[in-house]
Protein backbone atom coordinates (compact mmCIF):
# COMPACT_ATOMS: atom_id res chain seq x y z
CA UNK A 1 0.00 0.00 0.00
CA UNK A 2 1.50 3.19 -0.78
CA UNK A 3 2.10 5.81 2.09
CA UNK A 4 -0.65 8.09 3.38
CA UNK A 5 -0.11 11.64 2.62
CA UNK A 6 -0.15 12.53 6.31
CA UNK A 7 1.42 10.71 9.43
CA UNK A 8 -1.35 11.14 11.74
CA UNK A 9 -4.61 10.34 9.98
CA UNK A 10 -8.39 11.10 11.81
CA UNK A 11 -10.71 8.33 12.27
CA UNK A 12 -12.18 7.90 8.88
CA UNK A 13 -15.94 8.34 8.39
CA UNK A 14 -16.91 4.81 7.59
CA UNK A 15 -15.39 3.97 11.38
CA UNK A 16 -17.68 6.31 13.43
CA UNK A 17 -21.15 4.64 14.78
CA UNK A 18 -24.44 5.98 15.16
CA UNK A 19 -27.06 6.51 12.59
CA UNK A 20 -27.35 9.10 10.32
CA UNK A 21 -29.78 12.36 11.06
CA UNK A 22 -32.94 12.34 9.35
CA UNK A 23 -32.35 16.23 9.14
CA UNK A 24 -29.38 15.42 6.69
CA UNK A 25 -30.62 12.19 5.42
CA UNK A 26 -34.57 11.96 5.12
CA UNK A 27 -34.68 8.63 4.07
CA UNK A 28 -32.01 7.90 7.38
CA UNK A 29 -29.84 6.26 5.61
CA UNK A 30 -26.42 7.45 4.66
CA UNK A 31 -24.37 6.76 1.26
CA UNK A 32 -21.20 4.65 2.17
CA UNK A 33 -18.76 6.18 -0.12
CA UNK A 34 -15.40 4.79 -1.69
CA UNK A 35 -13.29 2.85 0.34
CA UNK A 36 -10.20 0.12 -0.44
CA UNK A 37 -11.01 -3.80 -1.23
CA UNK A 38 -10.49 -5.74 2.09
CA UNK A 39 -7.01 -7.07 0.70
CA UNK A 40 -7.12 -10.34 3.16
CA UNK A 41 -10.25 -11.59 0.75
CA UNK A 42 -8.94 -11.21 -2.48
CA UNK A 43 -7.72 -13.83 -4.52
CA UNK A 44 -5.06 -15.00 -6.91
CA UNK A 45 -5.04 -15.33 -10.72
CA UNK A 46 -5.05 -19.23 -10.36
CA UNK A 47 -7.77 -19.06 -8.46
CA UNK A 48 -10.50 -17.47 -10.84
CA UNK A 49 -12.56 -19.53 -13.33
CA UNK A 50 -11.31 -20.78 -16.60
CA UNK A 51 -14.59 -19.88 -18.58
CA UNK A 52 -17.07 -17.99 -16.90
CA UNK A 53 -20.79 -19.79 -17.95
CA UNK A 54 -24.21 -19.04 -17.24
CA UNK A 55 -26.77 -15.77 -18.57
CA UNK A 56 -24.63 -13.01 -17.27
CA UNK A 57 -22.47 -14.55 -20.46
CA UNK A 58 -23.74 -13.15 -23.91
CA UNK A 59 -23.45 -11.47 -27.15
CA UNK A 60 -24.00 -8.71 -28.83
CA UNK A 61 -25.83 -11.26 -31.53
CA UNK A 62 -28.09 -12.48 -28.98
CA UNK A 63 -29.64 -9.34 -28.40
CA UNK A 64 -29.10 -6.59 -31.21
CA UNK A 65 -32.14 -8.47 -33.47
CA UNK A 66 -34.07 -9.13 -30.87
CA UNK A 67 -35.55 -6.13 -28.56
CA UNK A 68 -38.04 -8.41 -27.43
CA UNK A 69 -35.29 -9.61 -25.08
CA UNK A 70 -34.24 -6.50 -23.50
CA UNK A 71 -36.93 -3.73 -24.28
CA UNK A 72 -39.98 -3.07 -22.14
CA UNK A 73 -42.53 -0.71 -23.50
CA UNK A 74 -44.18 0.72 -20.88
CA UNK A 75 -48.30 0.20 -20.68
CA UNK A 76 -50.51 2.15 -20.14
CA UNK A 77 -51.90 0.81 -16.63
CA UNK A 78 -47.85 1.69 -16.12
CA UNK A 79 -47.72 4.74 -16.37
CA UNK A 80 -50.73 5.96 -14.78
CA UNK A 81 -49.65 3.75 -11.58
CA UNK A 82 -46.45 5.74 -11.64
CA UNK A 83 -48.28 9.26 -12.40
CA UNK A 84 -50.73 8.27 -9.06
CA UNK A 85 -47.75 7.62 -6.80
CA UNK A 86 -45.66 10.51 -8.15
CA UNK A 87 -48.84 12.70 -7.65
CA UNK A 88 -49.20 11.76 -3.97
CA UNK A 89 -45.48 12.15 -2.98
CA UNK A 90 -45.50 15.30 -4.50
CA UNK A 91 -48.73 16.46 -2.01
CA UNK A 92 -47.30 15.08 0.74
CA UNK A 93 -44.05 17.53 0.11
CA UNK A 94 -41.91 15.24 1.06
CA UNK A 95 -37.92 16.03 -0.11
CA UNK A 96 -36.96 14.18 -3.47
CA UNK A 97 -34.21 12.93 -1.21
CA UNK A 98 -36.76 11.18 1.16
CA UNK A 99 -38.49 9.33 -1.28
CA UNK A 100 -38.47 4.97 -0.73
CA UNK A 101 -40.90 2.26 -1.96
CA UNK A 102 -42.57 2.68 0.98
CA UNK A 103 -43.52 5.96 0.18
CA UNK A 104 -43.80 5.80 -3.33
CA UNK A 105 -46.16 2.28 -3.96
CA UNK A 106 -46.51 0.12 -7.45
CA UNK A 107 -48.39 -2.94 -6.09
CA UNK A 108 -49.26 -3.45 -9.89
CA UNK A 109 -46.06 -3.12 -10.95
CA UNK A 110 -44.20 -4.88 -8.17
CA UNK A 111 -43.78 -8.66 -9.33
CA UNK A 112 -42.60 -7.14 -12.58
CA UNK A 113 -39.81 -5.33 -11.12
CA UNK A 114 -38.65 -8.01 -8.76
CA UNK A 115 -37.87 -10.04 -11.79
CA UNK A 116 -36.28 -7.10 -13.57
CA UNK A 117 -34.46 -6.81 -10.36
CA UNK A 118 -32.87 -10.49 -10.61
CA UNK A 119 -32.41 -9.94 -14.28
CA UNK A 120 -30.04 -7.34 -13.46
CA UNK A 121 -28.46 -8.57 -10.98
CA UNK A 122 -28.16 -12.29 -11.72
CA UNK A 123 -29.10 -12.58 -15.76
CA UNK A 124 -28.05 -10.22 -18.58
CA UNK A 125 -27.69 -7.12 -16.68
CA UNK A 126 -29.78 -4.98 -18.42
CA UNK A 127 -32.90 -3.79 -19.56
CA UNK A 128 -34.52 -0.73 -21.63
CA UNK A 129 -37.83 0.80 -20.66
CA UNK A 130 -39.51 2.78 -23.18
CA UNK A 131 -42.63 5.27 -23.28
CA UNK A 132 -41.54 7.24 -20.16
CA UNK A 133 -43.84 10.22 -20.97
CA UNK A 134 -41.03 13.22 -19.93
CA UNK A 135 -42.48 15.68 -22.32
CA UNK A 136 -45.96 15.71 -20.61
CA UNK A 137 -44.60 15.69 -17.03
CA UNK A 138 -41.86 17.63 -17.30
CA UNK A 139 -38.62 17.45 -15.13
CA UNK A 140 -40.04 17.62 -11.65
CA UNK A 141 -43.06 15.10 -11.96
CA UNK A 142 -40.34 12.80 -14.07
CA UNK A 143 -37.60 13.08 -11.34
CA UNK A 144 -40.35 11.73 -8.84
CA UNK A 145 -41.16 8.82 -10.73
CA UNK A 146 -37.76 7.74 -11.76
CA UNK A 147 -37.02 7.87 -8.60
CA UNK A 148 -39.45 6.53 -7.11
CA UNK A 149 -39.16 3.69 -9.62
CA UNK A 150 -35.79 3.65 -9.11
CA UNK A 151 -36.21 2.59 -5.27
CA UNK A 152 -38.25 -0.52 -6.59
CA UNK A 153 -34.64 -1.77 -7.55
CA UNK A 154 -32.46 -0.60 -4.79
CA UNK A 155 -31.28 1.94 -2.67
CA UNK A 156 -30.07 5.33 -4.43
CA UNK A 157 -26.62 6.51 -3.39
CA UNK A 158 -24.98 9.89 -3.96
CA UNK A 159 -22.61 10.23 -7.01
CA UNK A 160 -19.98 13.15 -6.06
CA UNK A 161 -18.98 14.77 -3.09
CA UNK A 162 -21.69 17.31 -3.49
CA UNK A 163 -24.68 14.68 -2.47
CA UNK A 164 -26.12 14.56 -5.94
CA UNK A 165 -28.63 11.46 -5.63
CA UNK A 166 -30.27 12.40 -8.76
CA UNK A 167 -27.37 13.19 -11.23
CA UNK A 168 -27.22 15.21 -14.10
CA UNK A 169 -25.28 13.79 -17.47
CA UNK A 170 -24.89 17.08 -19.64
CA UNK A 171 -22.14 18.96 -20.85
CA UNK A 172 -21.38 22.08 -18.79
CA UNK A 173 -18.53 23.28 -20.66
CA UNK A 174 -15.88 21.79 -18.26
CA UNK A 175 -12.60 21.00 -20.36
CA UNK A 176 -12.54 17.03 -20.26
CA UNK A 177 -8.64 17.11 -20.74
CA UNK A 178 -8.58 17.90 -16.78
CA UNK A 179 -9.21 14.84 -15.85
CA UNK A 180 -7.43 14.68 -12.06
CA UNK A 181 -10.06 17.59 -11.17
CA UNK A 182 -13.22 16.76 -14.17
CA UNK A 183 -15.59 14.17 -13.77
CA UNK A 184 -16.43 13.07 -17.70
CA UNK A 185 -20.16 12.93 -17.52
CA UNK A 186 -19.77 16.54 -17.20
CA UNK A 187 -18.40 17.28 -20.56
CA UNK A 188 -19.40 16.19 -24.02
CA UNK A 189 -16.47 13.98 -24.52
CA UNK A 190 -16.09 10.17 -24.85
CA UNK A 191 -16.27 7.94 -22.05
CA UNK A 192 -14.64 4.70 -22.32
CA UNK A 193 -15.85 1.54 -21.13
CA UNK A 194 -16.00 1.82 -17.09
CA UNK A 195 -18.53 0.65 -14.08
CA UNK A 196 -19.88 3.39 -11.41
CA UNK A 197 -19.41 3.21 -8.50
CA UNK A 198 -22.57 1.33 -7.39
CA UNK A 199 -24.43 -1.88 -7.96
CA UNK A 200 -26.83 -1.06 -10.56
CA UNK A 201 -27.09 2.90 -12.70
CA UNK A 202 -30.15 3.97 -14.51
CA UNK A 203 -30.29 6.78 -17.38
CA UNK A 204 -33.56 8.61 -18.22
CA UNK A 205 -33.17 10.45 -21.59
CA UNK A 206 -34.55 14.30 -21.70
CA UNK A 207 -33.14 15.49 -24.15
CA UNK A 208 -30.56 14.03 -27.09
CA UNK A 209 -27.77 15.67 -28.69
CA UNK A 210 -27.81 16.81 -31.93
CA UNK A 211 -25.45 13.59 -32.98
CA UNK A 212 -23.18 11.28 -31.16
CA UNK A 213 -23.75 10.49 -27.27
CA UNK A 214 -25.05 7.24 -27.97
CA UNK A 215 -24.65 4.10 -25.47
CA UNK A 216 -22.31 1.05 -25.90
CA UNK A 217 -22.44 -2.02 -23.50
CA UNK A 218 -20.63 -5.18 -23.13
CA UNK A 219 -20.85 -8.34 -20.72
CA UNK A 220 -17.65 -7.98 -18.58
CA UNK A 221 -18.08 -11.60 -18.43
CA UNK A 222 -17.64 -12.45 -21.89
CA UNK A 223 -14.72 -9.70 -22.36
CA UNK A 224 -12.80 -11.77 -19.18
CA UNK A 225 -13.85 -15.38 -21.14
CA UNK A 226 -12.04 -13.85 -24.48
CA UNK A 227 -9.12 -11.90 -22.53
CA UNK A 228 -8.77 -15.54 -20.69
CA UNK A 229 -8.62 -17.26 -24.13
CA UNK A 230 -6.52 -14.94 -25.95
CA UNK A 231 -4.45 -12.42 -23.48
CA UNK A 232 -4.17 -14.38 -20.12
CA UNK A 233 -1.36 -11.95 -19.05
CA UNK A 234 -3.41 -9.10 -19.69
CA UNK A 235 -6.42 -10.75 -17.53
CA UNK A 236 -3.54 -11.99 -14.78
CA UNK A 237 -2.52 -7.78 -14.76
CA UNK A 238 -6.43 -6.94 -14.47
CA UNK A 239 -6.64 -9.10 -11.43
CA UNK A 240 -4.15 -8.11 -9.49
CA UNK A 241 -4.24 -4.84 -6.71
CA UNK A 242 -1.93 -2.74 -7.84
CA UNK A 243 -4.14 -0.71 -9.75
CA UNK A 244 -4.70 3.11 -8.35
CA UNK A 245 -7.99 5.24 -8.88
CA UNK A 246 -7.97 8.56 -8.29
CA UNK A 247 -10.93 10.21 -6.12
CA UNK A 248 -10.48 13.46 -7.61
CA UNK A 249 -10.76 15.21 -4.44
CA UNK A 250 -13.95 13.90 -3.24
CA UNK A 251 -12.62 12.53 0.21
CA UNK A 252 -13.58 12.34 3.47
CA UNK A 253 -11.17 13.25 6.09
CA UNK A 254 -9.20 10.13 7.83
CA UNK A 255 -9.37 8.67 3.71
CA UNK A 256 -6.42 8.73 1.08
CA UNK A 257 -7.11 10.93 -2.22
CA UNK A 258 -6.75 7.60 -4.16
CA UNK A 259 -7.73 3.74 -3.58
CA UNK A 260 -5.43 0.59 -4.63
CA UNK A 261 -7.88 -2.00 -6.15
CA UNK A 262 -8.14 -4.78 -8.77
CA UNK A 263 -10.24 -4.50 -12.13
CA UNK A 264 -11.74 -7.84 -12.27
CA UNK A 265 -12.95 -9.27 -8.54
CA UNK A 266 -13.84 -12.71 -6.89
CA UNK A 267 -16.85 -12.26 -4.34
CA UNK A 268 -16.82 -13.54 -0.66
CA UNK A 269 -17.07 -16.57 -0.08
CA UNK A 270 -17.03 -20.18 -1.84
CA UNK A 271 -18.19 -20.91 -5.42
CA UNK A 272 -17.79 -16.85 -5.98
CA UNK A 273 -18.45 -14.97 -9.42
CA UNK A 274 -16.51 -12.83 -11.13
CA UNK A 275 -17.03 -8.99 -11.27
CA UNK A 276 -15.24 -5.86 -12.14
CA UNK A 277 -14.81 -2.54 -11.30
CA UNK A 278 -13.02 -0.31 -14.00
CA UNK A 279 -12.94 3.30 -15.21
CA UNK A 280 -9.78 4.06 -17.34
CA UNK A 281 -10.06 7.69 -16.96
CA UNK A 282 -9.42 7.17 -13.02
CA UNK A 283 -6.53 5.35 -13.47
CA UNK A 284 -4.65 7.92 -15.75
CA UNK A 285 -5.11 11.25 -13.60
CA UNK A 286 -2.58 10.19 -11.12
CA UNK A 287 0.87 11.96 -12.43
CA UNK A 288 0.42 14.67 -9.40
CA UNK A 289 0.94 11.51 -6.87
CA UNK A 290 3.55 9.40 -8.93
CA UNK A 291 5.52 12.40 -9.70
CA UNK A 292 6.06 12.62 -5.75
CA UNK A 293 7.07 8.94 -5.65
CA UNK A 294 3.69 8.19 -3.52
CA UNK A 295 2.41 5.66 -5.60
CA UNK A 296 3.78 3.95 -8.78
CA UNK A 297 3.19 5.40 -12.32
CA UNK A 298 1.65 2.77 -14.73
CA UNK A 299 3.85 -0.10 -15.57
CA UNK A 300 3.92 -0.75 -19.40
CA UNK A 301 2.08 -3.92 -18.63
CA UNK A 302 -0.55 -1.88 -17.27
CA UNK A 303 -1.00 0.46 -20.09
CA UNK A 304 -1.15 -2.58 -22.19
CA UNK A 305 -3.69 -4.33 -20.59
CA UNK A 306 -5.76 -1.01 -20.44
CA UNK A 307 -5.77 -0.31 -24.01
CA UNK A 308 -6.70 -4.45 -24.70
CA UNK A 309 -9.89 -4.22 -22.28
CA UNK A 310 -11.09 -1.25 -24.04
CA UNK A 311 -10.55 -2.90 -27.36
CA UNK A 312 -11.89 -6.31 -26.69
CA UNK A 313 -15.17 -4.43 -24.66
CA UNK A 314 -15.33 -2.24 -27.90
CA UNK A 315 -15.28 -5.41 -30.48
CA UNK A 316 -18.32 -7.55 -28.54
CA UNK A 317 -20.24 -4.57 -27.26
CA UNK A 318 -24.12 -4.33 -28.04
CA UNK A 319 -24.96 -0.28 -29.64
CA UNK A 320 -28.25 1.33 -28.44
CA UNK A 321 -29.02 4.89 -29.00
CA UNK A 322 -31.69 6.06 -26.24
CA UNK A 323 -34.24 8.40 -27.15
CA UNK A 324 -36.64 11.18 -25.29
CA UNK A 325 -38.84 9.24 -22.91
CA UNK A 326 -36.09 5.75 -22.85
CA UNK A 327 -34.85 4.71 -18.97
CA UNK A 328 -31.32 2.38 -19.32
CA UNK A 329 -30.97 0.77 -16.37
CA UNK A 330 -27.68 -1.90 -16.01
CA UNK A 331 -25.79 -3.78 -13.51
CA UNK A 332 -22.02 -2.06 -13.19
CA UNK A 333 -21.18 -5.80 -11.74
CA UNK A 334 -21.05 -7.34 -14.60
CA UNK A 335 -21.24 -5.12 -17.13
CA UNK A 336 -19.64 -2.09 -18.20
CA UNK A 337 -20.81 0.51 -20.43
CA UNK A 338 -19.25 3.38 -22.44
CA UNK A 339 -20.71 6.63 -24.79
CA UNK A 340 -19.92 7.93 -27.90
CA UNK A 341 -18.47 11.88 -28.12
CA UNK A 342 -21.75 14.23 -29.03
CA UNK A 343 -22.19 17.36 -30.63
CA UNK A 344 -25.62 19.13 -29.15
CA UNK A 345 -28.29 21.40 -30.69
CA UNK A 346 -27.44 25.46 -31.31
CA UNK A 347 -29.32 27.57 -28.37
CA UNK A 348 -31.92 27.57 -27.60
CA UNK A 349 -32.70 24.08 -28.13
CA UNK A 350 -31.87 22.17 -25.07
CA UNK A 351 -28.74 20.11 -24.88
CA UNK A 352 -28.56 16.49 -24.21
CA UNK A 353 -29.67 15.73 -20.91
CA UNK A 354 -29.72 12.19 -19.39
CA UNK A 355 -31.20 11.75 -15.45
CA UNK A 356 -29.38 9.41 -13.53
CA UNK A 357 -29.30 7.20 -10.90
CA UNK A 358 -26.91 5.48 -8.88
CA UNK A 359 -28.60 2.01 -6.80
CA UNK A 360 -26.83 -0.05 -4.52
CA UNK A 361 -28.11 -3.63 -3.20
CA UNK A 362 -27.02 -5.21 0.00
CA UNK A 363 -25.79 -8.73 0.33
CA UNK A 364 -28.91 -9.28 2.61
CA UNK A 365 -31.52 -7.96 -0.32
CA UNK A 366 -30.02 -10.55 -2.88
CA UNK A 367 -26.74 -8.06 -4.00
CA UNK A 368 -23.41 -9.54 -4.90
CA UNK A 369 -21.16 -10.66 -1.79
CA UNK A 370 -18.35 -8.11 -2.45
CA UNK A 371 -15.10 -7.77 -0.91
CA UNK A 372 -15.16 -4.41 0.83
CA UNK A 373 -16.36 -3.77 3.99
CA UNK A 374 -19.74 -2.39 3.68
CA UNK A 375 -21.05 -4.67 1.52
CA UNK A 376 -23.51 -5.55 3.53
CA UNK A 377 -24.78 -1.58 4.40
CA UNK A 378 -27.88 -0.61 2.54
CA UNK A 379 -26.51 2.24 0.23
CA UNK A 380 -22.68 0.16 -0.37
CA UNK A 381 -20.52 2.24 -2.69
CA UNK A 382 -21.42 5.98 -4.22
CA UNK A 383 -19.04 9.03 -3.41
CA UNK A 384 -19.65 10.63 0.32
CA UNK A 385 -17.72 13.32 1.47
CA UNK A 386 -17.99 13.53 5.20
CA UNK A 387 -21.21 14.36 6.57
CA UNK A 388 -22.19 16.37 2.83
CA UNK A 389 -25.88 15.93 2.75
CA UNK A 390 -28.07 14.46 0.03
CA UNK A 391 -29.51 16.65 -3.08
CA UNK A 392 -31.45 15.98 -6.11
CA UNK A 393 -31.58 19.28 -8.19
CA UNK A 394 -33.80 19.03 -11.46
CA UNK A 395 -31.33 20.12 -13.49
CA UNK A 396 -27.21 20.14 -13.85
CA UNK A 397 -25.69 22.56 -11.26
């Protein structure tokens, strides 16, 4: 582990009991936030599967001539049941940030989304609901119900250090090429393939861009199968910690500005699956610590086996493009997912505009047995800065 950046480090915030105040956190629950693999658990190359079988396994074939398989167009009886609970939430004035499935009911709906659920979580690891009617309701009756559909699946966590629970993909004008201080879903550039930093990740589509921005996902499961068939080296340097992601600044006090973790995973326990947690542009932001010798620059090897992961997710990947009213929801455990570089519309059209959400789900509510330390904690994973409160602004701040 490379040295802390200070010799005397405060207890960090995962470490301090007591439950969070419902004046900060309506729902009384509190994001976990980043934090290191517990090293003890993981495991060796030689100990990961030779093929990896089973429906979290497939092809872009399978799927890209046959919607049936992975689109849902949203009824009728659907929709209304959403518009009813959105409409009562919203007369109760409860805070966006309070809202749960208790609070927001679809008894009609519910069976559905338990199996949608374990299709994420245990089958293909996607899905793509259409017909959301965004245009009628507008942002604030739409952030409701995505939300509140959102809690059907699991728990939302926040996704920077400012809180945001409801995020805002859009390009703000930030420069992408500063990426130790940018986050990429701010800008209009290309994101490679990656995971986020929670269990499952929905997109609602407000707006599209006048071209590019469209969505590209791939079965991590399949890319480790090939990479174990054709580069076992490069899969050997995927599994092993000494990978560094940067945090960009969004730390807690007592917590290093980076983490050393693996790509590719074995969960807890025996018999455990494969799953991987990757973004390429966290990994490359790191000069201002390797410069100072406190942590290693990327070995060739590395680099290597960086630019073969993109490539192999990029040649079995399934292409979507989601339009006004479409909801993307996918599992960042076994899949990983990437966008295209967009150009938006002149003023005063609106530009692009995706809601999103970021869901974790606990061991104990059917989630993946990971190897950190809060995997069993209701909201596992997301970004929390110290005490920072939760948000959900309507639009990109």
């Amino acid at each position: 582990m490379a040295p802390a950046l200070m010799d005397s480090l405060p207890t960090p915030l995962h470490q301090l009991r007591g439950p969070p105040s419902k004046a900060l956190f309506p729902d009384g629950i509190k994001t976990s936030g980043q934090h290191p693999p517990l090293y003890n658990e993981l495991r060796p190359f030689d100990d990961f599967p030779t093929e990896i079988l089973g429906p979290t396994v497939w092809r872009a074939d399978d799927y890209i001539h046959n919607p049936e398989r992975w689109v849902h167009e949203l009824s009728s009886e659907e929709i209304a049941e959403m518009s009813e609970a959105a409409d009562c939430f919203l007369a109760a004035s409860i805070p966006l940030t309070g809202i749960t499935k208790e609070n927001f009911p679809l008894p009609q709906m519910a069976s559905s989304l338990e199996a949608i659920r374990s299709e994420l979580l245990n089958g293909k690891g996607f899905i793509l609901f259409k017909g959301f009617p965004v245009d009628k309701w507008g942002n604030n009756k739409s952030a409701v119900a995505y939300m509140g559909l959102g809690t059907h699946l699991g728990y939302f966590v926040s996704q920077n250090g400012r809180g945001h629970m409801l995020g805002h993909v859009k390009d703000l004008g930030e420069d992408s090429t500063q990426i130790d201080k940018v986050r990429i879903y701010r800008t209009n550039a290309r994101q490679f393939f990656h995971a986020d930093d929670s269990d499952l990740v929905g997109l609602l589509c407000i707006a599209q861009a006048l071209e590019g921005g469209e969505s590209d996902i791939v079965s991590s499961h399949q890319v480790y199968n090939v990479l174990r068939k054709e580069r076992p080296d490069v899969l050997k340097t995927l599994i092993e910690p000494i990978w560094y992601f940067d945090r960009k600044g969004e730390v807690s006090r007592g917590e290093e500005p980076y983490v050393r973790a693996s790509v590719f995973y074995l969960e807890k326990g025996h018999n455990g699956r494969v799953f991987s947690k990757w973004d390429p542009y966290f990994i490359r932001s790191l000069t201002r610590f390797s410069d100072r010798g406190l942590i290693p620059p990327l070995s060739p090897a590395q680099l290597e086996a960086a630019q073969v992961l993109e490539e192999t997710c990029k040649r079995l990947a399934l292409h979507m493009v989601l339009e006004v009213g479409d909801i993307q929801f996918l599992s960042n455990v076994h899949i990983l997912h990437a966008r295209t570089e967009y150009k938006d519309h002149a003023p005063p059209a609106p530009r692009r505009h995706l809601m999103r959400l970021w869901l974790a789900t606990p061991e104990s509510e059917g989630g993946w047995k990971l190897p950190f330390h809060d995997s069993e904690e209701k909201k596992r994973g997301g970004i929390q800065v110290d005490y920072q409160p939760p948000v959900a602004h309507l639009d990109a701040e």
